[in-house]
N, C-alpha and C. Protein backbone atom coordinates (compact mmCIF):
# COMPACT_ATOMS: atom_id res chain seq x y z
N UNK A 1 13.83 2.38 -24.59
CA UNK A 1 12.59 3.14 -24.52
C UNK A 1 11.41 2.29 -24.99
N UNK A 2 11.48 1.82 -25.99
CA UNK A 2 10.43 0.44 -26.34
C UNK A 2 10.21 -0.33 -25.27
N UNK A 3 11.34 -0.96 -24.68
CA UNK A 3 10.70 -1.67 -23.33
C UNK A 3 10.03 -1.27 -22.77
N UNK A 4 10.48 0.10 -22.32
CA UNK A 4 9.38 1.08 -21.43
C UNK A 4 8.15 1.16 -22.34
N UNK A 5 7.84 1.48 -22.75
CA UNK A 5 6.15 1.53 -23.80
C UNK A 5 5.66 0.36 -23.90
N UNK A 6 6.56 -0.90 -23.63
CA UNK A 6 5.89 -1.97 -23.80
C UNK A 6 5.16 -2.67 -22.29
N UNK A 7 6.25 -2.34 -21.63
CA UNK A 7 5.70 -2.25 -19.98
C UNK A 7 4.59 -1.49 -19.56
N UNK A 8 4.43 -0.31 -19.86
CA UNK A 8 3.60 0.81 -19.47
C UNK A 8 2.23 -0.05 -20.37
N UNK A 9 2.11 -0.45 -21.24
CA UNK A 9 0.99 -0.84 -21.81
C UNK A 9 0.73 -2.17 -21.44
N UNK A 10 1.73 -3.04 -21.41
CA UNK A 10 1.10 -4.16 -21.01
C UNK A 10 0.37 -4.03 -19.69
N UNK A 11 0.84 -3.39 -18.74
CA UNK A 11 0.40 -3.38 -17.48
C UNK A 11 -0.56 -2.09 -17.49
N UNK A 12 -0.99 -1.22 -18.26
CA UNK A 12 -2.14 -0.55 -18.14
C UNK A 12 -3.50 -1.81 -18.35
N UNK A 13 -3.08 -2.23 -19.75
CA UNK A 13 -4.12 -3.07 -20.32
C UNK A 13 -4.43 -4.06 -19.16
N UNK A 14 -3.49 -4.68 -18.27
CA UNK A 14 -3.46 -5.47 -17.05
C UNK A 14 -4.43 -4.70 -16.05
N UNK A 15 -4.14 -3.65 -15.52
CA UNK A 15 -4.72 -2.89 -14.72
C UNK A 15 -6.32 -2.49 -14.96
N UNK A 16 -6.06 -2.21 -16.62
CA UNK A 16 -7.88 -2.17 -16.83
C UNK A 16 -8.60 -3.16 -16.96
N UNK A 17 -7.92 -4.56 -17.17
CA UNK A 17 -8.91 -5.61 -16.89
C UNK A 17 -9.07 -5.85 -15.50
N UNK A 18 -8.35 -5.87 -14.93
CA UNK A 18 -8.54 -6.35 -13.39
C UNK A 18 -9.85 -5.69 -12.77
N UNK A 19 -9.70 -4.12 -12.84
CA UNK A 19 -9.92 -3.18 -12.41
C UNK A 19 -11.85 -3.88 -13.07
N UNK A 20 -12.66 -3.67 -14.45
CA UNK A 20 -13.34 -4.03 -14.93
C UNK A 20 -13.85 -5.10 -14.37
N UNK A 21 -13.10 -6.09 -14.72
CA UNK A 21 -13.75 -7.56 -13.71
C UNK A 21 -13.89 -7.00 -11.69
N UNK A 22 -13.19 -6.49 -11.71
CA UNK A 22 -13.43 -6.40 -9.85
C UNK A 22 -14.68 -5.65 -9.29
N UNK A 23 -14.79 -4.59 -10.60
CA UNK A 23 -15.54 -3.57 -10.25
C UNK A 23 -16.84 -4.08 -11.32
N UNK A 24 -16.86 -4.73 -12.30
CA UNK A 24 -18.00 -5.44 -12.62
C UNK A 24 -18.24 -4.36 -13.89
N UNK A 25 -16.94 -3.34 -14.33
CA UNK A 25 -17.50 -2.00 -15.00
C UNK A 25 -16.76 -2.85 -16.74
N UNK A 26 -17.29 -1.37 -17.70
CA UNK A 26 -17.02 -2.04 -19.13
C UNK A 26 -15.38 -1.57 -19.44
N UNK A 27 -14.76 -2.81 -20.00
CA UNK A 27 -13.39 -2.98 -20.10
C UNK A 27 -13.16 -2.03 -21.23
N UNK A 28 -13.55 -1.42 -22.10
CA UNK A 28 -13.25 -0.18 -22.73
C UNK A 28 -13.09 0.97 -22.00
N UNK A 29 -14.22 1.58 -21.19
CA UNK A 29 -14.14 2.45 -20.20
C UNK A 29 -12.94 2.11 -19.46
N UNK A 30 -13.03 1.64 -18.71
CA UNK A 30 -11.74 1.22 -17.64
C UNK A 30 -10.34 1.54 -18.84
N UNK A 31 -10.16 1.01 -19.53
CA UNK A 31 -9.26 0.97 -20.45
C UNK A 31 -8.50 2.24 -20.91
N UNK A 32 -9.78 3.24 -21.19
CA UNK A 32 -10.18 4.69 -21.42
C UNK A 32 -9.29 5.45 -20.20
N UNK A 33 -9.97 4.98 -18.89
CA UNK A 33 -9.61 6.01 -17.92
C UNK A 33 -8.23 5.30 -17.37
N UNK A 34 -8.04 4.17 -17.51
CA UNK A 34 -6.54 3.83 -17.62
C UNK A 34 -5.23 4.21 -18.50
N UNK A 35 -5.73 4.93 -19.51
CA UNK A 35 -5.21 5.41 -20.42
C UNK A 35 -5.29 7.19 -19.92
N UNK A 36 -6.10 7.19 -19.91
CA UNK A 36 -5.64 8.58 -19.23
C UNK A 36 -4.81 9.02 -18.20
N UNK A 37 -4.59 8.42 -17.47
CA UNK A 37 -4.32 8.19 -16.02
C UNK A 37 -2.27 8.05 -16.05
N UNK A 38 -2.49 6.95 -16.90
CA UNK A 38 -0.65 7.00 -18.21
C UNK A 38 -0.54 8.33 -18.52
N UNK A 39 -1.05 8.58 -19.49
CA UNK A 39 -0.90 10.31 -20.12
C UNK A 39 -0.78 11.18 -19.39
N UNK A 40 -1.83 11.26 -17.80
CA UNK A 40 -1.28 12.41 -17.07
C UNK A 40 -0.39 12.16 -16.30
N UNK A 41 0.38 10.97 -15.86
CA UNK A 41 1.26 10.82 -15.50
C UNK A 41 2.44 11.32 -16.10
N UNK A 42 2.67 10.70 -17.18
CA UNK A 42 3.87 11.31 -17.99
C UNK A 42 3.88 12.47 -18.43
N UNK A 43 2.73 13.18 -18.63
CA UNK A 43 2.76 14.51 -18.53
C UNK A 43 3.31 15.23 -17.48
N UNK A 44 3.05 15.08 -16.25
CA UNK A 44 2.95 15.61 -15.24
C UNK A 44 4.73 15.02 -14.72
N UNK A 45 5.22 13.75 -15.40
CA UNK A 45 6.95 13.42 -15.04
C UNK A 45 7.18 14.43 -15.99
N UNK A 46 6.93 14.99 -17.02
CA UNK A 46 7.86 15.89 -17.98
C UNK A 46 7.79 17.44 -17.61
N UNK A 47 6.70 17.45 -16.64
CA UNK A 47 6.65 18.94 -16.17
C UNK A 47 7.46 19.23 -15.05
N UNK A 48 7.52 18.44 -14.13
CA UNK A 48 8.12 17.94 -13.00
C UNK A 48 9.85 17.82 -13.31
N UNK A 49 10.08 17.25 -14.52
CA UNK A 49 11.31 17.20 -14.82
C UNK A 49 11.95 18.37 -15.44
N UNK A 50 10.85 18.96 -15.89
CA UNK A 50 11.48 20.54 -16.69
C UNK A 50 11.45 21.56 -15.61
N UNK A 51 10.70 21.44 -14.38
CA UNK A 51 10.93 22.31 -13.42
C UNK A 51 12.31 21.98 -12.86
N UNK A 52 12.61 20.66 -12.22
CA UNK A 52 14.24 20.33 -11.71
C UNK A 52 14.55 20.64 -12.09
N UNK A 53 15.02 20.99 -13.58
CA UNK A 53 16.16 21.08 -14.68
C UNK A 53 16.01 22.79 -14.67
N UNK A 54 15.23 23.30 -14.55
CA UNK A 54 15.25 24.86 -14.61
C UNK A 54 15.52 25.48 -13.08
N UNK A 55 15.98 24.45 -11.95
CA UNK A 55 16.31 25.34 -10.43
C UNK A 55 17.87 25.95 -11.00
N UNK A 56 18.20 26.53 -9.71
CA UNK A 56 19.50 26.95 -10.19
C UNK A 56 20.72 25.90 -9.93
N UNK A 57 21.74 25.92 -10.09
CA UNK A 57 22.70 25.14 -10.34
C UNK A 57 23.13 24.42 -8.84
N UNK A 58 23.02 25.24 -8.02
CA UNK A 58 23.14 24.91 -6.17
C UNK A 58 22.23 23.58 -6.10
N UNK A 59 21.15 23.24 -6.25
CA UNK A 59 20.35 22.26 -6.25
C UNK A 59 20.58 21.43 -6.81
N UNK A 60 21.45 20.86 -7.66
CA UNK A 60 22.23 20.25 -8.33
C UNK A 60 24.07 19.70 -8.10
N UNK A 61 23.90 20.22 -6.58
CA UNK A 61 25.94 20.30 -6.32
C UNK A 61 26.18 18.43 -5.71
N UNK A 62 26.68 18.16 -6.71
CA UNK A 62 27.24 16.39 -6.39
C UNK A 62 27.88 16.58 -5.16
N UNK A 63 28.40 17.49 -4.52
CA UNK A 63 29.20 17.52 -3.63
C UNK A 63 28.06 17.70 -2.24
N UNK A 64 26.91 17.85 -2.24
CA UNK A 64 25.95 18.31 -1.59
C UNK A 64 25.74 16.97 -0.70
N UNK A 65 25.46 16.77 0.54
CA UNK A 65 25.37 15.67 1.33
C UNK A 65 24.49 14.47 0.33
N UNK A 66 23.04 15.00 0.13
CA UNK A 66 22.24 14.67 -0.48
C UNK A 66 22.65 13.32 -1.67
N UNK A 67 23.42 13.85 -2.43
CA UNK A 67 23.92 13.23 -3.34
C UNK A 67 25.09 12.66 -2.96
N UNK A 68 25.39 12.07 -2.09
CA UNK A 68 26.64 11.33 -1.53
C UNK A 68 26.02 10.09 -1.28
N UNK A 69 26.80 8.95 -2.15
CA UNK A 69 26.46 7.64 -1.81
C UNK A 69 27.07 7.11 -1.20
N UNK A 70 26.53 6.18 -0.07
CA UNK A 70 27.69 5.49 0.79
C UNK A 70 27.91 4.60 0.71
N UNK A 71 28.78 3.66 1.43
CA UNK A 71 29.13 2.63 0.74
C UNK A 71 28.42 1.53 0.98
N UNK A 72 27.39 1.68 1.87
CA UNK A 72 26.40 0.79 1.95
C UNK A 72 25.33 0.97 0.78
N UNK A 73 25.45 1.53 0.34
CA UNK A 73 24.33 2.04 -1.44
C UNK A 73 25.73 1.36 -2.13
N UNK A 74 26.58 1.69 -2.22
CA UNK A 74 27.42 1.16 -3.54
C UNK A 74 27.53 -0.26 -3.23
N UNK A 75 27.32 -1.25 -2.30
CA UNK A 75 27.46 -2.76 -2.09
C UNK A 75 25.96 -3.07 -2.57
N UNK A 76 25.04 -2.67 -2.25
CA UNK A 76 23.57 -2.74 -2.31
C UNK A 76 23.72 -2.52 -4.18
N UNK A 77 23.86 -1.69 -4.60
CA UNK A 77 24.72 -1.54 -6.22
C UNK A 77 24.78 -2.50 -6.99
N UNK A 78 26.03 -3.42 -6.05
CA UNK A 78 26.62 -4.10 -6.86
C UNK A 78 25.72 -6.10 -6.61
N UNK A 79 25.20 -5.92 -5.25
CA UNK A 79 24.04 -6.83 -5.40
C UNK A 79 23.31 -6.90 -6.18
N UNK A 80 22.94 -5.95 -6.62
CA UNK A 80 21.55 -5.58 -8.05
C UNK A 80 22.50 -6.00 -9.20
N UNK A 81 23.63 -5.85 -9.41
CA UNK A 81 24.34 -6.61 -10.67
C UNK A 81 23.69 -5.15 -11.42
N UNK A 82 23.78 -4.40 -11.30
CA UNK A 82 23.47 -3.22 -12.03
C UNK A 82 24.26 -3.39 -13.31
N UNK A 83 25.71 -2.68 -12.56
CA UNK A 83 26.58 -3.29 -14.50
C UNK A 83 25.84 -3.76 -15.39
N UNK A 84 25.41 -4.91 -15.02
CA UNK A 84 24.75 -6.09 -16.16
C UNK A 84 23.31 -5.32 -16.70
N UNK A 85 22.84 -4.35 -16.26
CA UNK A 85 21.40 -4.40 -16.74
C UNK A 85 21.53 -2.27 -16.89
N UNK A 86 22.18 -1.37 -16.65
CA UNK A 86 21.86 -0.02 -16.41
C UNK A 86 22.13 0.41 -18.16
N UNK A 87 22.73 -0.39 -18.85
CA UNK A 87 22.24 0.67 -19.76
C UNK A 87 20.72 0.30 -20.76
N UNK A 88 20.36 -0.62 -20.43
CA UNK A 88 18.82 -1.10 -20.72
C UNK A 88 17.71 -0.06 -20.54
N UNK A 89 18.32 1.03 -19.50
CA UNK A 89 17.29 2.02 -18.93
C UNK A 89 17.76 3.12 -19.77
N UNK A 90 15.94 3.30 -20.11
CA UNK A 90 16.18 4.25 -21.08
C UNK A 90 16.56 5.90 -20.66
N UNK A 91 17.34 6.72 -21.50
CA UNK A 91 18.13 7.49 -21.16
C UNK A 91 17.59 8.67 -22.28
N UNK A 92 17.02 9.76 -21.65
CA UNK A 92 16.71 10.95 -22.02
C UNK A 92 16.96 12.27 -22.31
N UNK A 93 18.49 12.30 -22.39
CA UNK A 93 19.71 13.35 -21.92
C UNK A 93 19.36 14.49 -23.03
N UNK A 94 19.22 13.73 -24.42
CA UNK A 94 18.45 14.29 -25.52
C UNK A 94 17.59 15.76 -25.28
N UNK A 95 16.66 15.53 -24.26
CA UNK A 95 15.85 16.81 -23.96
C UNK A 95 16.33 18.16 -23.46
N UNK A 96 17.45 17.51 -22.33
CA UNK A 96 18.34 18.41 -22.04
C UNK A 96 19.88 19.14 -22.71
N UNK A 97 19.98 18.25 -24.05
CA UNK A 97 21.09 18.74 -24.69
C UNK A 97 22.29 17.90 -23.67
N UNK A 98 22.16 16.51 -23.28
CA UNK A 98 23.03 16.17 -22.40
C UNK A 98 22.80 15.18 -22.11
N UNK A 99 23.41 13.92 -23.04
CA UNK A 99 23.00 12.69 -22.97
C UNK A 99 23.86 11.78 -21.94
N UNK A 100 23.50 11.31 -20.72
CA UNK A 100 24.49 10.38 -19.93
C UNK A 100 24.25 9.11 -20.49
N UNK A 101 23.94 8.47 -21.45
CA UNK A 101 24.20 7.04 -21.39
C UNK A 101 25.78 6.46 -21.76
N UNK A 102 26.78 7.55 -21.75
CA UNK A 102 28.37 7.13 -22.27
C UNK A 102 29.02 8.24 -21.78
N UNK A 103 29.96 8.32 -21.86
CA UNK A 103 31.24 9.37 -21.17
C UNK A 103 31.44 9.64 -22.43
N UNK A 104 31.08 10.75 -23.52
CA UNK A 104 31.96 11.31 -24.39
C UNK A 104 33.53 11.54 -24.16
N UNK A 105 33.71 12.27 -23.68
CA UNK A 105 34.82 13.03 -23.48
C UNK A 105 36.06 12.79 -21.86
N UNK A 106 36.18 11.39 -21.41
CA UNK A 106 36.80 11.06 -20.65
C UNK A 106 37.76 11.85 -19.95
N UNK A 107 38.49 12.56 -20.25
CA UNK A 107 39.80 13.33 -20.10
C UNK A 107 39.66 14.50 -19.64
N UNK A 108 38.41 15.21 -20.21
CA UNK A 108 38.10 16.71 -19.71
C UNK A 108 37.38 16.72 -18.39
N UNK A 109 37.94 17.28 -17.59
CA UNK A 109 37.66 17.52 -16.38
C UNK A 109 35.76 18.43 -16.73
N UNK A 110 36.03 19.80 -17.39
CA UNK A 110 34.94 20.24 -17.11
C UNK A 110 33.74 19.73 -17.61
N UNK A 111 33.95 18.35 -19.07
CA UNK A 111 33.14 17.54 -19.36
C UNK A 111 32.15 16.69 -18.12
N UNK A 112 33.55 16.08 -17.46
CA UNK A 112 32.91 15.20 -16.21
C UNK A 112 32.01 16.41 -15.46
N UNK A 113 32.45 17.21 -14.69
CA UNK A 113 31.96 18.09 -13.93
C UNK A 113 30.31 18.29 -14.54
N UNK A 114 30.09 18.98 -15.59
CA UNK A 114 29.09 19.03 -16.35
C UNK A 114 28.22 17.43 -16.33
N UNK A 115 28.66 16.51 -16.91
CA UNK A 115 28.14 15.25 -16.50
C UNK A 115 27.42 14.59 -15.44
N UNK A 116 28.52 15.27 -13.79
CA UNK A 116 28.26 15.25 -12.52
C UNK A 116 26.96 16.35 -12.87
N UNK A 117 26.77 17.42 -13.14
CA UNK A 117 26.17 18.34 -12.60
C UNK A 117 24.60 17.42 -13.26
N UNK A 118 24.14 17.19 -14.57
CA UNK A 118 23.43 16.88 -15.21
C UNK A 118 22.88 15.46 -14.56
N UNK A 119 23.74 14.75 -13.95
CA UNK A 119 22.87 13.20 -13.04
C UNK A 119 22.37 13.85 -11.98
N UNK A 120 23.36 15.04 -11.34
CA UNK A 120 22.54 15.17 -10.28
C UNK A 120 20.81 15.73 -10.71
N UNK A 121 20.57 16.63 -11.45
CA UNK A 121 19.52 17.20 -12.22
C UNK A 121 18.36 15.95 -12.02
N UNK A 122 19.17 14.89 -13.29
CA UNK A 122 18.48 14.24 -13.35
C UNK A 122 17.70 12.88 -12.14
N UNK A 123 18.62 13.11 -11.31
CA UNK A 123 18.43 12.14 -10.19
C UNK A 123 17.31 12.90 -8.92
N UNK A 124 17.78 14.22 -9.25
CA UNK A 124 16.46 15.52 -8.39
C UNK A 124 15.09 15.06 -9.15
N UNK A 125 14.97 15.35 -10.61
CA UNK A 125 13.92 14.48 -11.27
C UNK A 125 12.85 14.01 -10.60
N UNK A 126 13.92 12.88 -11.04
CA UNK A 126 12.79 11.21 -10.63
C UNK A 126 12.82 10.92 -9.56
N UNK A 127 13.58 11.40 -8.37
CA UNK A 127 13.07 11.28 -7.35
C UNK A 127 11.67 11.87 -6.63
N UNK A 128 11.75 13.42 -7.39
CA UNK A 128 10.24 14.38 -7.28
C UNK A 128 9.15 13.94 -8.02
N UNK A 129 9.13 13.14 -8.73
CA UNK A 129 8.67 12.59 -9.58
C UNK A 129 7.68 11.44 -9.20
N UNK A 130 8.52 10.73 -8.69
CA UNK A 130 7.64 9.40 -8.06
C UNK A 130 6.69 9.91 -6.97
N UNK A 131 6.93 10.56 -5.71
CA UNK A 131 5.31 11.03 -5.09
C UNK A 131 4.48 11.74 -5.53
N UNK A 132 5.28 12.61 -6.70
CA UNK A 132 3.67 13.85 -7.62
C UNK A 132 3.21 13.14 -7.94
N UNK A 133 3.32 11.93 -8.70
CA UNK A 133 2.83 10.95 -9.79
C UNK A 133 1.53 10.41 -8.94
N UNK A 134 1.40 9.66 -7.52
CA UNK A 134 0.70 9.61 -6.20
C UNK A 134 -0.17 10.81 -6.22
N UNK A 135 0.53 11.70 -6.24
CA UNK A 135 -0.56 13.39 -5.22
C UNK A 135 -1.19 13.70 -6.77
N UNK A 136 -0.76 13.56 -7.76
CA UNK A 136 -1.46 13.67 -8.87
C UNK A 136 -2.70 12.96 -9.35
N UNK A 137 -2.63 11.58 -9.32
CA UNK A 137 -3.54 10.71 -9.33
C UNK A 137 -4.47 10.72 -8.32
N UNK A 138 -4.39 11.50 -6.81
CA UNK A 138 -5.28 11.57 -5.78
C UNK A 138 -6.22 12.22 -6.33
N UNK A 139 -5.20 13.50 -6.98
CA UNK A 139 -6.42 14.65 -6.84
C UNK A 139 -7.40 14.63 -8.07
N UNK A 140 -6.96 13.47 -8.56
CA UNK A 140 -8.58 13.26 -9.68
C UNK A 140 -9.33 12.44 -9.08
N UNK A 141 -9.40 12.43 -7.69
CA UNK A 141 -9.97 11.57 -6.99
C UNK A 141 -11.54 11.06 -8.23
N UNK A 142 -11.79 10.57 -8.83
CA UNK A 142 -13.61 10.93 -9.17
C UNK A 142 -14.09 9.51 -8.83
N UNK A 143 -13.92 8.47 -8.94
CA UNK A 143 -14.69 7.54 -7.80
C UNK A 143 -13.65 6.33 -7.23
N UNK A 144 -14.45 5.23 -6.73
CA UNK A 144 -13.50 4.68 -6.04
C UNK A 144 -12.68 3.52 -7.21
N UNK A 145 -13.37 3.19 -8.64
CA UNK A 145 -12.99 2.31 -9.75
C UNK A 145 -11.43 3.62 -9.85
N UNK A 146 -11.42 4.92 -9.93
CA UNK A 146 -10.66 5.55 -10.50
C UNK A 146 -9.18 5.73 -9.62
N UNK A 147 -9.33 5.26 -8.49
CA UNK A 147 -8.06 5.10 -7.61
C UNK A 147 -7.62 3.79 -7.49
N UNK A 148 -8.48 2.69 -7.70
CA UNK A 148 -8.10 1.24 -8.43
C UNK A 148 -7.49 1.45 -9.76
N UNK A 149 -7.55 2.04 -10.40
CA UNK A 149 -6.78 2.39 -11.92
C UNK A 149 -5.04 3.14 -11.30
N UNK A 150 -5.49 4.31 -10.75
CA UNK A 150 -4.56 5.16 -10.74
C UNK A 150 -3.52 4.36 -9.63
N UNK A 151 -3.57 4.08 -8.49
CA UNK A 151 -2.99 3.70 -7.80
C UNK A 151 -1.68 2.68 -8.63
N UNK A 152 -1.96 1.30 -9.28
CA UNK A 152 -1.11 0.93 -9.50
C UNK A 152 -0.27 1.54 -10.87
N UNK A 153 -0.64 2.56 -11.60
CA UNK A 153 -0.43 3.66 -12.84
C UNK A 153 0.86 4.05 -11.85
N UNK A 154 0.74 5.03 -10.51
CA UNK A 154 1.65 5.60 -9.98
C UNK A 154 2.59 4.88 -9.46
N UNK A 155 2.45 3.43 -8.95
CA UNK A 155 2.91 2.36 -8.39
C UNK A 155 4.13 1.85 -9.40
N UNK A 156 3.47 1.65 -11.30
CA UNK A 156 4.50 1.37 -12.27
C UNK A 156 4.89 2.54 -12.35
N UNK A 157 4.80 3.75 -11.98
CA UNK A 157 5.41 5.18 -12.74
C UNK A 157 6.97 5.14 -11.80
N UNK A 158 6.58 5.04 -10.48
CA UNK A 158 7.82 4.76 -9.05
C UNK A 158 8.59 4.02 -9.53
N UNK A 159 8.21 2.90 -10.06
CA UNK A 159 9.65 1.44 -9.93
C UNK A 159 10.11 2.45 -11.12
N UNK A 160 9.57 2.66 -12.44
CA UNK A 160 10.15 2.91 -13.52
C UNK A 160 10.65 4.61 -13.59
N UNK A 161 10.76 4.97 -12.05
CA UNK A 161 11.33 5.92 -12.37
C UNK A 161 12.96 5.89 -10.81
N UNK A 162 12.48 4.93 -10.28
CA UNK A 162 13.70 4.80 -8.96
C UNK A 162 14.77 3.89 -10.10
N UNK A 163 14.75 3.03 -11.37
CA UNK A 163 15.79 2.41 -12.08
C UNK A 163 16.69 3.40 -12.27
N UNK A 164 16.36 4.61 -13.19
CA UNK A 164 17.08 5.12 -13.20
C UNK A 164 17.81 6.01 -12.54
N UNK A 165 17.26 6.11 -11.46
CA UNK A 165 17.60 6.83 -9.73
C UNK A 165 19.07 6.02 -9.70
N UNK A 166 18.63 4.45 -9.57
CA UNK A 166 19.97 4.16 -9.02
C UNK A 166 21.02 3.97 -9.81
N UNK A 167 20.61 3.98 -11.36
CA UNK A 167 21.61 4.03 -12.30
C UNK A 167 22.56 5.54 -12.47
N UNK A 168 21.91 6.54 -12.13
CA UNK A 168 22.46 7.74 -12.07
C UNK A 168 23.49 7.58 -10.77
N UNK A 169 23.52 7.21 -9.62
CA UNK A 169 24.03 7.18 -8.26
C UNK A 169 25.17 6.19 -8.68
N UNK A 170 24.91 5.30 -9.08
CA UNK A 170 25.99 3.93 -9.31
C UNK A 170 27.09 5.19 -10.05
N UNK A 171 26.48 5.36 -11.00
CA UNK A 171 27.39 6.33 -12.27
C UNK A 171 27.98 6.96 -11.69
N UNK A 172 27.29 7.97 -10.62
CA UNK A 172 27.62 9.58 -10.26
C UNK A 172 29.52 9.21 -9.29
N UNK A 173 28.99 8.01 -8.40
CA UNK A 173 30.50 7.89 -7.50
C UNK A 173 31.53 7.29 -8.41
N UNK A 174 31.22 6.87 -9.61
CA UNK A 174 32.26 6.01 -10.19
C UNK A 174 32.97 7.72 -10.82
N UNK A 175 32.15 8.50 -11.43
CA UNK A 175 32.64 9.82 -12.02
C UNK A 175 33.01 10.66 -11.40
N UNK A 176 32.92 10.57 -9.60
CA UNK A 176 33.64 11.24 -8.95
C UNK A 176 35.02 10.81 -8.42
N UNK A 177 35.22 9.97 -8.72
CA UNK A 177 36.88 8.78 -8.48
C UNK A 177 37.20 9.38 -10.10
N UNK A 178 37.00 9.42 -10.97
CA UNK A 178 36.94 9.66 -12.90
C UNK A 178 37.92 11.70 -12.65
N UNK A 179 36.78 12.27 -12.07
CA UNK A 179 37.31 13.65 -11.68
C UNK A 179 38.42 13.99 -10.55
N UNK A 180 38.27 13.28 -9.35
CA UNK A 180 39.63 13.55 -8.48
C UNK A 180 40.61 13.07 -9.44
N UNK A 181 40.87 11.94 -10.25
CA UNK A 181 41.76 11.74 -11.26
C UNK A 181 42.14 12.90 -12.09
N UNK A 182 41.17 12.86 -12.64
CA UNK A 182 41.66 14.12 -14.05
C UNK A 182 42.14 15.27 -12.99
N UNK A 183 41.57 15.75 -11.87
CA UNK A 183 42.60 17.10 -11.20
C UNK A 183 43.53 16.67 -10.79
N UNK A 184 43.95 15.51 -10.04
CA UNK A 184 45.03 14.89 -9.95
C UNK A 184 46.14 15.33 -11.13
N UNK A 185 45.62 14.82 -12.26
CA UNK A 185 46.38 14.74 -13.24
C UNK A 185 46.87 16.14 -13.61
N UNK A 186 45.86 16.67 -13.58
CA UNK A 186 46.01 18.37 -13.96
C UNK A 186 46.84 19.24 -13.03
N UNK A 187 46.76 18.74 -11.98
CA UNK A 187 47.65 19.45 -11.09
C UNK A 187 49.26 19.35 -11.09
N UNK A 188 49.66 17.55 -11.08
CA UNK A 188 51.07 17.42 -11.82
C UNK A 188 51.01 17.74 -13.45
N UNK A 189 50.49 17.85 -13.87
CA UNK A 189 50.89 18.44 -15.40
C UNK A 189 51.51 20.22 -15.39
N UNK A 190 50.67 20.91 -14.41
CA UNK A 190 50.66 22.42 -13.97
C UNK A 190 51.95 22.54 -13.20
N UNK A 191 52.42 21.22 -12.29
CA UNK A 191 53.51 21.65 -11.53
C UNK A 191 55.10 21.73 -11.89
């Protein structure tokens, strides 16, 4: 999460100088409305994210086309060397009472299931997330210095919110091979 705050600021502070020198305006101001521009963003990802998280449970079914990765996403996956870098991304499960950065409970089927249900949530998210962040920043349209600010604001809000898009997806098929197991298992244990 520090990384993230450290990114988000370095590259605001980036954005309001540029923005200042291009536009010839005062690098406090710019700075100001670059800073705002952060704030309603992340405001507007936490509202956005508390609406996903409050649809009903159907909008959320791993089993749903939607959420089916293929295996051209899982090679594309493993090009990114994801392994090596997904738990770096910071992980918010906390808010929801449902932290994915580890498999507590390996063995329990309705653990995983719950797990499955909660990436998908979270993967509905940040995907809705990254164009409000865009239609949000439009509609303060107020001059043309203020869509030079906002534009690349929504631009870092996208990358830093598709990481954990694909870290949830990488996860989600490995935990659905994790669950046909455990019923597997459950079924010869029952027979």
């Amino acid at each position: 999460m520090v990384l993230y705050l450290i990114i988000i600021s370095v590259c605001g502070v980036l954005d309001a100088l540029f923005v200042s020198l291009a536009y010839e305006a005062s690098f406090l101001w710019t700075l100001l409305w670059t800073a705002l521009a952060i704030v309603t963003v992340i405001l507007v990802d936490g509202l956005v994210a508390t609406v996903c998280r409050l649809l009903p449970q159907r909008f959320a079914n791993s089993a749903d086309t939607f959420y089916q990765v293929s295996q051209k996403e899982k090679k594309f996956y493993e090009k990114l060397k994801i392994r090596k870098w997904k738990d770096k991304i910071p992980e918010i499960g906390h808010f929801t009472g449902f932290r994915k950065n580890k498999i507590a409970q390996p063995q329990s089927v309705e653990y995983v299931e719950r797990f499955l249900l909660e990436a998908c949530y979270g993967e509905l998210g940040h995907l809705w997330i990254m164009p409000i962040g865009f239609v949000i920043l439009a509609l303060f349209f107020i001059s043309e210095t203020w869509i030079a600010l906002a534009i690349p604001v929504a631009i870092i809000n996208a990358i830093l919110n598709v990481l954990p898009v694909f870290v949830l997806r990488y996860n989600r098929y490995k935990l659905e091979i994790l669950r046909k197991n455990l019923l597997k298992k459950q079924e010869r244990a029952s027979a």
